[in-house]
Structures are given as C-alpha cells and as structure tokens.
ModelCIF file with pLDDT and N, C-alpha, C, O atoms, coordinates in Angstrom:
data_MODEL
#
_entry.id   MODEL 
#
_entity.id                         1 
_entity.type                       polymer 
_entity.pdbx_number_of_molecules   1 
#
_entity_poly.entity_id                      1 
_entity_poly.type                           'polypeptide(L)' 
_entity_poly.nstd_linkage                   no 
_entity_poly.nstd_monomer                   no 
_entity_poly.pdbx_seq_one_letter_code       
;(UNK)(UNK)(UNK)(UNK)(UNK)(UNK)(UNK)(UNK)(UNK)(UNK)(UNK)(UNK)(UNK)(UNK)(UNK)(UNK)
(UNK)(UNK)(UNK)(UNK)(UNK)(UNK)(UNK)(UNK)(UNK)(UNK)(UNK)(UNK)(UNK)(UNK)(UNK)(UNK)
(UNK)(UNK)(UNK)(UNK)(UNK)(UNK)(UNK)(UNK)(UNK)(UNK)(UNK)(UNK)(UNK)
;
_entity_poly.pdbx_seq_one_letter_code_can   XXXXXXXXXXXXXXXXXXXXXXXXXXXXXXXXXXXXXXXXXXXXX 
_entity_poly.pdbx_strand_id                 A 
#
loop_
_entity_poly_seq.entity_id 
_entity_poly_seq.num 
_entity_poly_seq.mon_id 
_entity_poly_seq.hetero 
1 1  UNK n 
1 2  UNK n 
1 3  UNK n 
1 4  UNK n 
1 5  UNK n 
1 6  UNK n 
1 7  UNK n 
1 8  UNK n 
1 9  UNK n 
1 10 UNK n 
1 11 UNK n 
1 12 UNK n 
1 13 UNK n 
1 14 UNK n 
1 15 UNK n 
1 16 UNK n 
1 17 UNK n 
1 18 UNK n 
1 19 UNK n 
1 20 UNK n 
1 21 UNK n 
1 22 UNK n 
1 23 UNK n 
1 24 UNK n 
1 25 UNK n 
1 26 UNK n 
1 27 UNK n 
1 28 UNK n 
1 29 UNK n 
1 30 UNK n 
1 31 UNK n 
1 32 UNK n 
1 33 UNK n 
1 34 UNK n 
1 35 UNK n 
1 36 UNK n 
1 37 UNK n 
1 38 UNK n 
1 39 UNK n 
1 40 UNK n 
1 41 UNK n 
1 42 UNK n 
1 43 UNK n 
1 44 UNK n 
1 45 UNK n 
#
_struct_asym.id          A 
_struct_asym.entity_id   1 
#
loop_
_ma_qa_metric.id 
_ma_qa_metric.mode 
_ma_qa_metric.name 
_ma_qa_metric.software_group_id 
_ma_qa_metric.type 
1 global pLDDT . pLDDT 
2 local  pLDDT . pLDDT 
#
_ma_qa_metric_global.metric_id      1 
_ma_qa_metric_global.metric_value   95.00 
_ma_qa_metric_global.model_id       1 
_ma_qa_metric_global.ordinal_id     1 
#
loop_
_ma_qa_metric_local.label_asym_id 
_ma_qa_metric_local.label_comp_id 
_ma_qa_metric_local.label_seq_id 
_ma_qa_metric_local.metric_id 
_ma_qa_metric_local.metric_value 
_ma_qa_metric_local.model_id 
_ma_qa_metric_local.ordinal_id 
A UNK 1  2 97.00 1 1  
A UNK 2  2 98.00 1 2  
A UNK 3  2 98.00 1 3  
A UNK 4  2 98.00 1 4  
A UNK 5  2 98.00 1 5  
A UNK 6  2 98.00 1 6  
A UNK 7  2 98.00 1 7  
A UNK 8  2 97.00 1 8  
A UNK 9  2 97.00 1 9  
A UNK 10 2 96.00 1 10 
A UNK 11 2 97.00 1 11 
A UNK 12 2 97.00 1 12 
A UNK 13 2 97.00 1 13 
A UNK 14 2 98.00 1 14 
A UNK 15 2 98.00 1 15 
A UNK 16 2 98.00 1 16 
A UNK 17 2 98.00 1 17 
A UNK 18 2 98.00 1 18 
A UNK 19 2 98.00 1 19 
A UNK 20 2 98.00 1 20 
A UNK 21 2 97.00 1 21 
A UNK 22 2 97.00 1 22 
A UNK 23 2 97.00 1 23 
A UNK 24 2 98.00 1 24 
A UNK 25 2 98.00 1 25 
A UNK 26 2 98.00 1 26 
A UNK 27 2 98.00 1 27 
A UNK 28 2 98.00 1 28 
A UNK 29 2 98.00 1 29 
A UNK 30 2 98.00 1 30 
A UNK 31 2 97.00 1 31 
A UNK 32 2 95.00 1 32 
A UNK 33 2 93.00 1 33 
A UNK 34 2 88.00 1 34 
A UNK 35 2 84.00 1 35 
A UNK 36 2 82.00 1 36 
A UNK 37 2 81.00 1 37 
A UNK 38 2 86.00 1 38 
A UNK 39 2 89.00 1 39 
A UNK 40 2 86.00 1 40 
A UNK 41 2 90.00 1 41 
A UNK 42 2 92.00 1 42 
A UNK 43 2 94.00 1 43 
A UNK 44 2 95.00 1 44 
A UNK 45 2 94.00 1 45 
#
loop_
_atom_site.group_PDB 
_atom_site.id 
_atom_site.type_symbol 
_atom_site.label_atom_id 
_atom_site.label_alt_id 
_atom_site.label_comp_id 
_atom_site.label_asym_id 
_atom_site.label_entity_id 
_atom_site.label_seq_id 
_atom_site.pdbx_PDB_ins_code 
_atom_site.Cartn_x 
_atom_site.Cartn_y 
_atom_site.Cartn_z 
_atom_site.occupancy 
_atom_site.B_iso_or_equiv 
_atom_site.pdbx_formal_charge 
_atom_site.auth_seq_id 
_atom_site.auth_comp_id 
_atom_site.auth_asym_id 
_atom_site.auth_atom_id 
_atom_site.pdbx_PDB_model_num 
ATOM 1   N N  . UNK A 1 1  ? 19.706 5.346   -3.852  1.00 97.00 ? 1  UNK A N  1 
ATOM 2   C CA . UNK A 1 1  ? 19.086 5.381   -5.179  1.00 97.00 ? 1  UNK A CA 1 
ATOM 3   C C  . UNK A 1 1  ? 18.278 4.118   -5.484  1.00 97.00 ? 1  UNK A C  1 
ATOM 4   O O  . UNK A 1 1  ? 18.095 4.028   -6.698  1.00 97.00 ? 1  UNK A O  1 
ATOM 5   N N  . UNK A 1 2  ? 17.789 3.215   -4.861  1.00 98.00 ? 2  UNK A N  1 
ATOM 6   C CA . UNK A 1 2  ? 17.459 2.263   -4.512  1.00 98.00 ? 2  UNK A CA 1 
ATOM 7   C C  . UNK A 1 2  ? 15.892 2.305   -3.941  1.00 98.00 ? 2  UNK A C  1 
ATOM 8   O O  . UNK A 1 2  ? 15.591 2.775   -2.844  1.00 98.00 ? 2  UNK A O  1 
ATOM 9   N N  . UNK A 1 3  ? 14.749 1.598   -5.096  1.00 98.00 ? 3  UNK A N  1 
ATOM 10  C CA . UNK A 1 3  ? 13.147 1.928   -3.952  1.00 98.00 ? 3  UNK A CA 1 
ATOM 11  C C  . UNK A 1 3  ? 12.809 0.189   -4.337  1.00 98.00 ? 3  UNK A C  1 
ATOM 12  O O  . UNK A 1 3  ? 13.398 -0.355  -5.271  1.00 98.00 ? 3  UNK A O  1 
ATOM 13  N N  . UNK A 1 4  ? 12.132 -0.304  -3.767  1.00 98.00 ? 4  UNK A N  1 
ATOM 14  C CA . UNK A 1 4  ? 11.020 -1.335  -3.869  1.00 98.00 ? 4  UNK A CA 1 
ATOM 15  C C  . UNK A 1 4  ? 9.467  -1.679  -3.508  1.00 98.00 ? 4  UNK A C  1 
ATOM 16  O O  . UNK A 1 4  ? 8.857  -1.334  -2.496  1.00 98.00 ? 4  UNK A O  1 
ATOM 17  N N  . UNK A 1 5  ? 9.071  -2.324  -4.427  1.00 98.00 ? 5  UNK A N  1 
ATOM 18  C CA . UNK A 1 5  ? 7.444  -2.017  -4.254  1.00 98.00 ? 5  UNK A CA 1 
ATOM 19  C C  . UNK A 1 5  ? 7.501  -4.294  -4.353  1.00 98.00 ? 5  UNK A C  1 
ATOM 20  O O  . UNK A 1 5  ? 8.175  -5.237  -4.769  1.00 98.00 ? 5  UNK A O  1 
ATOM 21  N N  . UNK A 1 6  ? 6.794  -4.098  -3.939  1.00 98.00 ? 6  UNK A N  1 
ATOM 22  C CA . UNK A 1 6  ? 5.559  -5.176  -3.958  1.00 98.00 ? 6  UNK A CA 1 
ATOM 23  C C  . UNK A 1 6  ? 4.481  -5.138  -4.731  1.00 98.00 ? 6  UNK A C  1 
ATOM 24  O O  . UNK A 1 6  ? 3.476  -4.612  -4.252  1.00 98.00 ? 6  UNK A O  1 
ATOM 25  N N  . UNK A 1 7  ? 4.425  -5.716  -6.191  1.00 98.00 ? 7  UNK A N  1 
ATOM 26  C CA . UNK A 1 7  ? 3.409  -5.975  -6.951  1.00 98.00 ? 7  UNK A CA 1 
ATOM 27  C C  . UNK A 1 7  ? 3.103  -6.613  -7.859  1.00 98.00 ? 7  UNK A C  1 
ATOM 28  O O  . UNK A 1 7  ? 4.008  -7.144  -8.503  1.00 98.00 ? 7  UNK A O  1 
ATOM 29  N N  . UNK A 1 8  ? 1.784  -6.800  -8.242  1.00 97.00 ? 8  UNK A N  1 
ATOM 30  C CA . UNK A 1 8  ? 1.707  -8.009  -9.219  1.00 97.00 ? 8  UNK A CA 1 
ATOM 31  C C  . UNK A 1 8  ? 1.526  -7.531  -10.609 1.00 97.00 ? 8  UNK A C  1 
ATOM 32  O O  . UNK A 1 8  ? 0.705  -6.622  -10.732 1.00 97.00 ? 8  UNK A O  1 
ATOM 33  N N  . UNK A 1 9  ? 2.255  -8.047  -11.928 1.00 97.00 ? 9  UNK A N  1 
ATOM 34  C CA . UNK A 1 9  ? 2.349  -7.434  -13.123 1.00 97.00 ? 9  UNK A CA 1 
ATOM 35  C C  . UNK A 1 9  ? 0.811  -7.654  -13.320 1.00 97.00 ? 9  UNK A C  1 
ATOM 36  O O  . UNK A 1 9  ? 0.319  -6.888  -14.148 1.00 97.00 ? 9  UNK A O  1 
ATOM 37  N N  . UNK A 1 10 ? 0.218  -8.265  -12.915 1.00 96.00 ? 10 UNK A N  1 
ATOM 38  C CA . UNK A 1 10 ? -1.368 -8.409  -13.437 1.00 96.00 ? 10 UNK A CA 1 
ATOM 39  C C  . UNK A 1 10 ? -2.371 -7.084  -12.734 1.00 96.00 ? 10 UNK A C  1 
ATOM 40  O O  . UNK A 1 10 ? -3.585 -6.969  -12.903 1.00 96.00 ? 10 UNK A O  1 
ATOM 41  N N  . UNK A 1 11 ? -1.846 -6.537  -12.252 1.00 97.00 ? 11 UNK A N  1 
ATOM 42  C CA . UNK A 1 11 ? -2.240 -5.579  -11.110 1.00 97.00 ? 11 UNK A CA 1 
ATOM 43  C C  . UNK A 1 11 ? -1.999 -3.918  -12.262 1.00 97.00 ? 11 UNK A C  1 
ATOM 44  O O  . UNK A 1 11 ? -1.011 -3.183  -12.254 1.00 97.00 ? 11 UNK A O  1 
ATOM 45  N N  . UNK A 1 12 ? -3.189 -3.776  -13.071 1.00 97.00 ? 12 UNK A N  1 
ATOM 46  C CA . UNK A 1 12 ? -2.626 -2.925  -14.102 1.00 97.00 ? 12 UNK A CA 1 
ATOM 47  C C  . UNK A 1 12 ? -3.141 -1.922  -13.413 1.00 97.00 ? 12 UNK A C  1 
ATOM 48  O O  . UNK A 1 12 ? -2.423 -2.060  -12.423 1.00 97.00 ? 12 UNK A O  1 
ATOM 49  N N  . UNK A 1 13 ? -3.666 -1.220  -13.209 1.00 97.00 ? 13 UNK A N  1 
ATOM 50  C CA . UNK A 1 13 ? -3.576 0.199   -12.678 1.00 97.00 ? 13 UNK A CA 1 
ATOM 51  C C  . UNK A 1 13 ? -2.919 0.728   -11.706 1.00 97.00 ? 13 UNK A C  1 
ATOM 52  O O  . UNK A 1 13 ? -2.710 1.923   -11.498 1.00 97.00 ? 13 UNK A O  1 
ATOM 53  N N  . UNK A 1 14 ? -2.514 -0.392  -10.967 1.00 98.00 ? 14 UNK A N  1 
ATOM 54  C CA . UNK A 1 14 ? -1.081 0.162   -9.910  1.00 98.00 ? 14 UNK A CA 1 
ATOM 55  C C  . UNK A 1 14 ? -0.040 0.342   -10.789 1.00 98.00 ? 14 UNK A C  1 
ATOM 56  O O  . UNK A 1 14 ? 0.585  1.402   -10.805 1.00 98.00 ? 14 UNK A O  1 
ATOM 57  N N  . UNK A 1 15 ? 0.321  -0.941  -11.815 1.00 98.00 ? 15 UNK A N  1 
ATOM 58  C CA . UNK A 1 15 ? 1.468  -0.437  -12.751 1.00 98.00 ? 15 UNK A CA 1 
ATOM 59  C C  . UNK A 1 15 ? 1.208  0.701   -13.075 1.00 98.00 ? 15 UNK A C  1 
ATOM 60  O O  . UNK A 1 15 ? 1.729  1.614   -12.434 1.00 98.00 ? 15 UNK A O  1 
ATOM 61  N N  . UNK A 1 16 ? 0.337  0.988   -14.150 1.00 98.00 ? 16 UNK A N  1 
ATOM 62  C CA . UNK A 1 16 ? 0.768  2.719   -14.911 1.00 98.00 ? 16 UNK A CA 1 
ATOM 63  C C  . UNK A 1 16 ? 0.693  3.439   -14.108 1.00 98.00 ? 16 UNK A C  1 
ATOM 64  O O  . UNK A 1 16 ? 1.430  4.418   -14.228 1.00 98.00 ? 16 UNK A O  1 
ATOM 65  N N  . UNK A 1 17 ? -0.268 3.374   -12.784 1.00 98.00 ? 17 UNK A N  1 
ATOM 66  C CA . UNK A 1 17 ? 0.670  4.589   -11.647 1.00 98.00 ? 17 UNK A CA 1 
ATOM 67  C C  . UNK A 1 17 ? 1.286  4.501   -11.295 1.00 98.00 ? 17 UNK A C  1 
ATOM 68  O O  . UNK A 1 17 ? 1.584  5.569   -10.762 1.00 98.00 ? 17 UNK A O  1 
ATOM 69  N N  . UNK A 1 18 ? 2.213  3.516   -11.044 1.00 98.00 ? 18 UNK A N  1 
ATOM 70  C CA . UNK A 1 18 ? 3.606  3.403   -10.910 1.00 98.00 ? 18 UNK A CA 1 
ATOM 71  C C  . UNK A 1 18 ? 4.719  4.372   -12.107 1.00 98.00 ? 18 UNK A C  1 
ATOM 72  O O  . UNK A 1 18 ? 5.483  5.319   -11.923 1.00 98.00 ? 18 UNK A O  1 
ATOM 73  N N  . UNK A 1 19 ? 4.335  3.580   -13.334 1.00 98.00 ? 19 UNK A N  1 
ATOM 74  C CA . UNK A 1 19 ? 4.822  4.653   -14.666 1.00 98.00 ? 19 UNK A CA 1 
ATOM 75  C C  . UNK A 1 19 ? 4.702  5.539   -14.734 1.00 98.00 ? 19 UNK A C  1 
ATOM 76  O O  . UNK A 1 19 ? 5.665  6.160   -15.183 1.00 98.00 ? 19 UNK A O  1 
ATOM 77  N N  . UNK A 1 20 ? 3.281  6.443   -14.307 1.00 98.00 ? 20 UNK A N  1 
ATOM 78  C CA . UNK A 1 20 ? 3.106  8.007   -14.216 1.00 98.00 ? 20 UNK A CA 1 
ATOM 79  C C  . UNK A 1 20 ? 4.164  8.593   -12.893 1.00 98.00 ? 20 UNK A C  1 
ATOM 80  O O  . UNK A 1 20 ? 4.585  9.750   -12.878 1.00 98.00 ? 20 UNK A O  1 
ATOM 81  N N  . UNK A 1 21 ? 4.387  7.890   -12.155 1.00 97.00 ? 21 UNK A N  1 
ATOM 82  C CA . UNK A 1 21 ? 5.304  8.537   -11.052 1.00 97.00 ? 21 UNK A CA 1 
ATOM 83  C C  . UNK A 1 21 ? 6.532  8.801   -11.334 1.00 97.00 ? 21 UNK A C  1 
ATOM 84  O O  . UNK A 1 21 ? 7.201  9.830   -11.241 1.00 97.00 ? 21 UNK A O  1 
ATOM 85  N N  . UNK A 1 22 ? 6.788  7.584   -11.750 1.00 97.00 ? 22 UNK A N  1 
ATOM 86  C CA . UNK A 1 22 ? 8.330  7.925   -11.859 1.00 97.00 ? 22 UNK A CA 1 
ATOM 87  C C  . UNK A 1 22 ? 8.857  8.181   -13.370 1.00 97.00 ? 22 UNK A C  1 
ATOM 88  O O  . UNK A 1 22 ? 10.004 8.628   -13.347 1.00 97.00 ? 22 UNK A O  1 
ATOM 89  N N  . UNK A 1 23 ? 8.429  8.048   -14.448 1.00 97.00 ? 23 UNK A N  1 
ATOM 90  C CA . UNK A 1 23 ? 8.766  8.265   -15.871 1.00 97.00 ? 23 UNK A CA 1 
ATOM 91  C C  . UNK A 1 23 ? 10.001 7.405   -15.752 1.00 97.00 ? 23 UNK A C  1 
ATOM 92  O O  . UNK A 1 23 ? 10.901 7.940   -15.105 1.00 97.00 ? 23 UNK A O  1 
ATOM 93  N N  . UNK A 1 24 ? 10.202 6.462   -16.121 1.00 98.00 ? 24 UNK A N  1 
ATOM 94  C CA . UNK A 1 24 ? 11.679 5.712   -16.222 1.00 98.00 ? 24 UNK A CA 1 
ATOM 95  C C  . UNK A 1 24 ? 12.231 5.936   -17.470 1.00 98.00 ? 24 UNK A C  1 
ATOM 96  O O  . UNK A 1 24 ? 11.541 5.964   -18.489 1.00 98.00 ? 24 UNK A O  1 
ATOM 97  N N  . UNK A 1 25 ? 13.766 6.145   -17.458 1.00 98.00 ? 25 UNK A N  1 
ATOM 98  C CA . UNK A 1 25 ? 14.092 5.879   -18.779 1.00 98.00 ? 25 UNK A CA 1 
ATOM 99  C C  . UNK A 1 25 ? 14.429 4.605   -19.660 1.00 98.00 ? 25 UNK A C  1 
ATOM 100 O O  . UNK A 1 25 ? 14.679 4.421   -20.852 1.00 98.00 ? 25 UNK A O  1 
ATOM 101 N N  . UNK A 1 26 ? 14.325 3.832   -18.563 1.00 98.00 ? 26 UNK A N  1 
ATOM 102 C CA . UNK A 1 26 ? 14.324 2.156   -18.928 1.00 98.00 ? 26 UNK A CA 1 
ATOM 103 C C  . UNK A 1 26 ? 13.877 0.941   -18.307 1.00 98.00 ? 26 UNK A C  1 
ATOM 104 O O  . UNK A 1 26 ? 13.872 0.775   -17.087 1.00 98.00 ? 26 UNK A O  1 
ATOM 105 N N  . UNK A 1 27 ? 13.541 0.183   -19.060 1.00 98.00 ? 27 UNK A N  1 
ATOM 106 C CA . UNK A 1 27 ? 12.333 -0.844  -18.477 1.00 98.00 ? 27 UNK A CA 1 
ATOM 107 C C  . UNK A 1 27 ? 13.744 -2.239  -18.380 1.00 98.00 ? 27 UNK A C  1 
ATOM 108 O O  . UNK A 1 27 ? 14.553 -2.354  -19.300 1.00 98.00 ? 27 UNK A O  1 
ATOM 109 N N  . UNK A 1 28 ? 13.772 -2.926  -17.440 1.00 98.00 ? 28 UNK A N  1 
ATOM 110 C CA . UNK A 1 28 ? 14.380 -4.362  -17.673 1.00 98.00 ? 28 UNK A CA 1 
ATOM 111 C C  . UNK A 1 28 ? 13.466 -5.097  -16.635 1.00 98.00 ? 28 UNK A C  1 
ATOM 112 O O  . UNK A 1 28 ? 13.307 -5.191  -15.418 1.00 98.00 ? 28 UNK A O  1 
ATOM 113 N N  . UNK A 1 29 ? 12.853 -5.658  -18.060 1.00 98.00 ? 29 UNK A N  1 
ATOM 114 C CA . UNK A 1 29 ? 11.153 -6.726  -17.479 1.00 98.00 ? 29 UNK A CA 1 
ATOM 115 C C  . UNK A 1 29 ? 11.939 -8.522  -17.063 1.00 98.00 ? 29 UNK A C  1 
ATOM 116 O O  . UNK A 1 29 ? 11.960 -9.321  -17.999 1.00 98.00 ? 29 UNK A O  1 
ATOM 117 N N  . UNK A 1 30 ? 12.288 -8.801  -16.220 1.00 98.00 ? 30 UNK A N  1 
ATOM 118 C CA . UNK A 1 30 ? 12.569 -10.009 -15.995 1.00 98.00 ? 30 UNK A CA 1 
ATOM 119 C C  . UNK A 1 30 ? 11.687 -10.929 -14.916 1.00 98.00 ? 30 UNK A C  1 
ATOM 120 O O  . UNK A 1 30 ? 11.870 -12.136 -14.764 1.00 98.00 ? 30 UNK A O  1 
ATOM 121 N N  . UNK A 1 31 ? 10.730 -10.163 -14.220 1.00 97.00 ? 31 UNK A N  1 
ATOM 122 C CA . UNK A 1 31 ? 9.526  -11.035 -13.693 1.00 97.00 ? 31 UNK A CA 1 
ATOM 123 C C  . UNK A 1 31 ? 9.141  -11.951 -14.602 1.00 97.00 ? 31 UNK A C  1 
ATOM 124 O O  . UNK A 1 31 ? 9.184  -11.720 -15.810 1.00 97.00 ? 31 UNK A O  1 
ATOM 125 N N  . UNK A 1 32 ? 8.667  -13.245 -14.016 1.00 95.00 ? 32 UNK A N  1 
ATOM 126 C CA . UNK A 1 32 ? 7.886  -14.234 -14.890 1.00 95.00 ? 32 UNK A CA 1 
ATOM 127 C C  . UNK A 1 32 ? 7.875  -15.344 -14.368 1.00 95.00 ? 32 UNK A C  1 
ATOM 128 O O  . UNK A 1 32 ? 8.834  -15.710 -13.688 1.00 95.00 ? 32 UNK A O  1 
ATOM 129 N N  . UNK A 1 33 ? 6.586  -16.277 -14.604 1.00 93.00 ? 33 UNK A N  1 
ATOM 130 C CA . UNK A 1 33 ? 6.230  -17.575 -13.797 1.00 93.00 ? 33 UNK A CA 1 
ATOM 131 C C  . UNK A 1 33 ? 7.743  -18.236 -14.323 1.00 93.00 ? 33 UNK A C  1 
ATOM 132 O O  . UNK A 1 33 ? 7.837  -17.942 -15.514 1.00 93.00 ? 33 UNK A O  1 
ATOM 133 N N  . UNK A 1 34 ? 8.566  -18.764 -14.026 1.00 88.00 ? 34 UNK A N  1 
ATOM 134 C CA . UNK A 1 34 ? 9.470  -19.441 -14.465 1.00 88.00 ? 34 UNK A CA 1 
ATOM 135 C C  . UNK A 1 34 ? 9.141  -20.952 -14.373 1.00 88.00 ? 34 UNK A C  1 
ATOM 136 O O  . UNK A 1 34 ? 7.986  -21.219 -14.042 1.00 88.00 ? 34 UNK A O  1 
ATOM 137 N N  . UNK A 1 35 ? 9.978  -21.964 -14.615 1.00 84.00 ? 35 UNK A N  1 
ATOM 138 C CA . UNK A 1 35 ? 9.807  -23.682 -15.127 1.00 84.00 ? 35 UNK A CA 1 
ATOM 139 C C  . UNK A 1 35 ? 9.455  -24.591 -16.050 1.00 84.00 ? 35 UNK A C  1 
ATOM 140 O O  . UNK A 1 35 ? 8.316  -24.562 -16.516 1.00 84.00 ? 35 UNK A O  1 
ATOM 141 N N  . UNK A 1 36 ? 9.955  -25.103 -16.267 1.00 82.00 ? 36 UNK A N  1 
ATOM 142 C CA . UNK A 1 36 ? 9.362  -25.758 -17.822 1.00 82.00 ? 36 UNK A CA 1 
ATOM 143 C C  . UNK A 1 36 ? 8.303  -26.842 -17.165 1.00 82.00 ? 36 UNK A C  1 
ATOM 144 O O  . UNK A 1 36 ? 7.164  -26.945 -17.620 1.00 82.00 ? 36 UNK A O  1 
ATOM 145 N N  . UNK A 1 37 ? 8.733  -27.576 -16.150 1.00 81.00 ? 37 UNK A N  1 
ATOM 146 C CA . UNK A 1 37 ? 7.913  -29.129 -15.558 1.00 81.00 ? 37 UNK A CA 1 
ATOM 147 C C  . UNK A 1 37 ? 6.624  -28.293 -15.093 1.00 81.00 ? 37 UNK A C  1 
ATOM 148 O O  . UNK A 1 37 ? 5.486  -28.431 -15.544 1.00 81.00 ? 37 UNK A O  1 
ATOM 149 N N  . UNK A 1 38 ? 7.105  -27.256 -13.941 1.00 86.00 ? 38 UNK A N  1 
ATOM 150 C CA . UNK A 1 38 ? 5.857  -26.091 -13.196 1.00 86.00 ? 38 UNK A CA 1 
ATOM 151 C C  . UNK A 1 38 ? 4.742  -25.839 -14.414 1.00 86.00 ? 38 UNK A C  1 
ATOM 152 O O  . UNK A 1 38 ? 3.674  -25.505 -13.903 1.00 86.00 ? 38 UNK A O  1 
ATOM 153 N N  . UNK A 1 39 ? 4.690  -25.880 -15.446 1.00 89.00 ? 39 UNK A N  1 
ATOM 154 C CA . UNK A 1 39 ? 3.859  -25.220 -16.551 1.00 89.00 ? 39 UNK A CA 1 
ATOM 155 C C  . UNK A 1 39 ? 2.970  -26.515 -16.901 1.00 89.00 ? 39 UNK A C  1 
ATOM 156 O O  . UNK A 1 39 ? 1.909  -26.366 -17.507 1.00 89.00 ? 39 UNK A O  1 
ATOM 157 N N  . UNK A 1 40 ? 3.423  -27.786 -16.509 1.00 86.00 ? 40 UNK A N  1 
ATOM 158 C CA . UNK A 1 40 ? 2.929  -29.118 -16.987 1.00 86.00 ? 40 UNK A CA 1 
ATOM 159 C C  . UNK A 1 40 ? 1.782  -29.075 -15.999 1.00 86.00 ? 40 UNK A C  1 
ATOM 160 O O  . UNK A 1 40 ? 0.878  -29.860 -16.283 1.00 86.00 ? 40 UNK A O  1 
ATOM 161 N N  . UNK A 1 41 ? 1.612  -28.399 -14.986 1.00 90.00 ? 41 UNK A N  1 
ATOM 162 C CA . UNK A 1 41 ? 0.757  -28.817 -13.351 1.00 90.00 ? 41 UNK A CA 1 
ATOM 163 C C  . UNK A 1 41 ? -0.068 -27.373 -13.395 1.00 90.00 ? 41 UNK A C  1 
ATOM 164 O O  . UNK A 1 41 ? -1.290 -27.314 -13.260 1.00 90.00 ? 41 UNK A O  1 
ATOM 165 N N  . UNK A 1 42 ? 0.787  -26.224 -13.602 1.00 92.00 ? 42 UNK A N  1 
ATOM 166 C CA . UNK A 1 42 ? -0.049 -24.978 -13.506 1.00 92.00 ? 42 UNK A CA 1 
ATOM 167 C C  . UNK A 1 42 ? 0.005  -24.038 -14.787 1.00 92.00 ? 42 UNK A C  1 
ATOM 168 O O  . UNK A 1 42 ? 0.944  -23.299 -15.081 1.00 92.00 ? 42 UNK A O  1 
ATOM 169 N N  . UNK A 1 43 ? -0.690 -24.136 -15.202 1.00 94.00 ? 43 UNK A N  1 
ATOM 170 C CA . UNK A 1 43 ? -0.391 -23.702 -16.906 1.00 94.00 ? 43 UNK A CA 1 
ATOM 171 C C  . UNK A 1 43 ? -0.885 -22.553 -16.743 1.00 94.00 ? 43 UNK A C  1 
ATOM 172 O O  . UNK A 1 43 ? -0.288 -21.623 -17.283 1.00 94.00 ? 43 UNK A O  1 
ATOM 173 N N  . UNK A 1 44 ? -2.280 -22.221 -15.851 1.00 95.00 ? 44 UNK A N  1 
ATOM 174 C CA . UNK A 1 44 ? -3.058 -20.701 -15.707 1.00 95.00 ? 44 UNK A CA 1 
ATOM 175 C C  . UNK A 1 44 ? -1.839 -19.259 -15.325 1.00 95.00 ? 44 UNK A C  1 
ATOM 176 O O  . UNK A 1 44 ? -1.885 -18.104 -15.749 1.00 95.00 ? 44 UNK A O  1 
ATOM 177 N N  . UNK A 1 45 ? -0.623 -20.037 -14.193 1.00 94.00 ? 45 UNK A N  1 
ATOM 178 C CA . UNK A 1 45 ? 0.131  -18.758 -13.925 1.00 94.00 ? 45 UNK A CA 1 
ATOM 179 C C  . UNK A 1 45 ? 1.217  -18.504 -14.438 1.00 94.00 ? 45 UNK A C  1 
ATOM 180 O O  . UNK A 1 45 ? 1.788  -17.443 -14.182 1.00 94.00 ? 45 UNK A O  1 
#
C-alpha cells in the first residue's frame, strides 16, 4: 500500500496530475526548505 514519486512542489502540473490520479482523502504537507541559519545564505529556496 505503499507508492513513491520524485518531485518538486514547484513542479505544478505534475502535482495536480498527480491529484487527478489518485483523489486522496488526505493531504499531510511536510516538505519544506528547512533551517533557520540556511535561510540567512539562501533565502530564494
């Protein structure tokens, strides 16, 4: 019961075809540039 993909949340039309495929009944969004210092050097990602 288990799939994985490779992709980038900035990558929007692969997402919603991703969403049109599978209809989920729930989203748990925890991707994200993480670091507080990392944000001082690269603020763009």
């Amino acid at each position: 019961n288990h799939t994985f993909i490779q992709l980038k949340l900035e990558d929007r039309d692969a997402l919603l075809n991703l969403f049109r495929e599978h209809r989920f009944d729930c989203v748990c969004h925890l991707a994200a540039q993480a670091g507080v210092r990392y944000s001082l050097t690269n603020p763009h990602a």
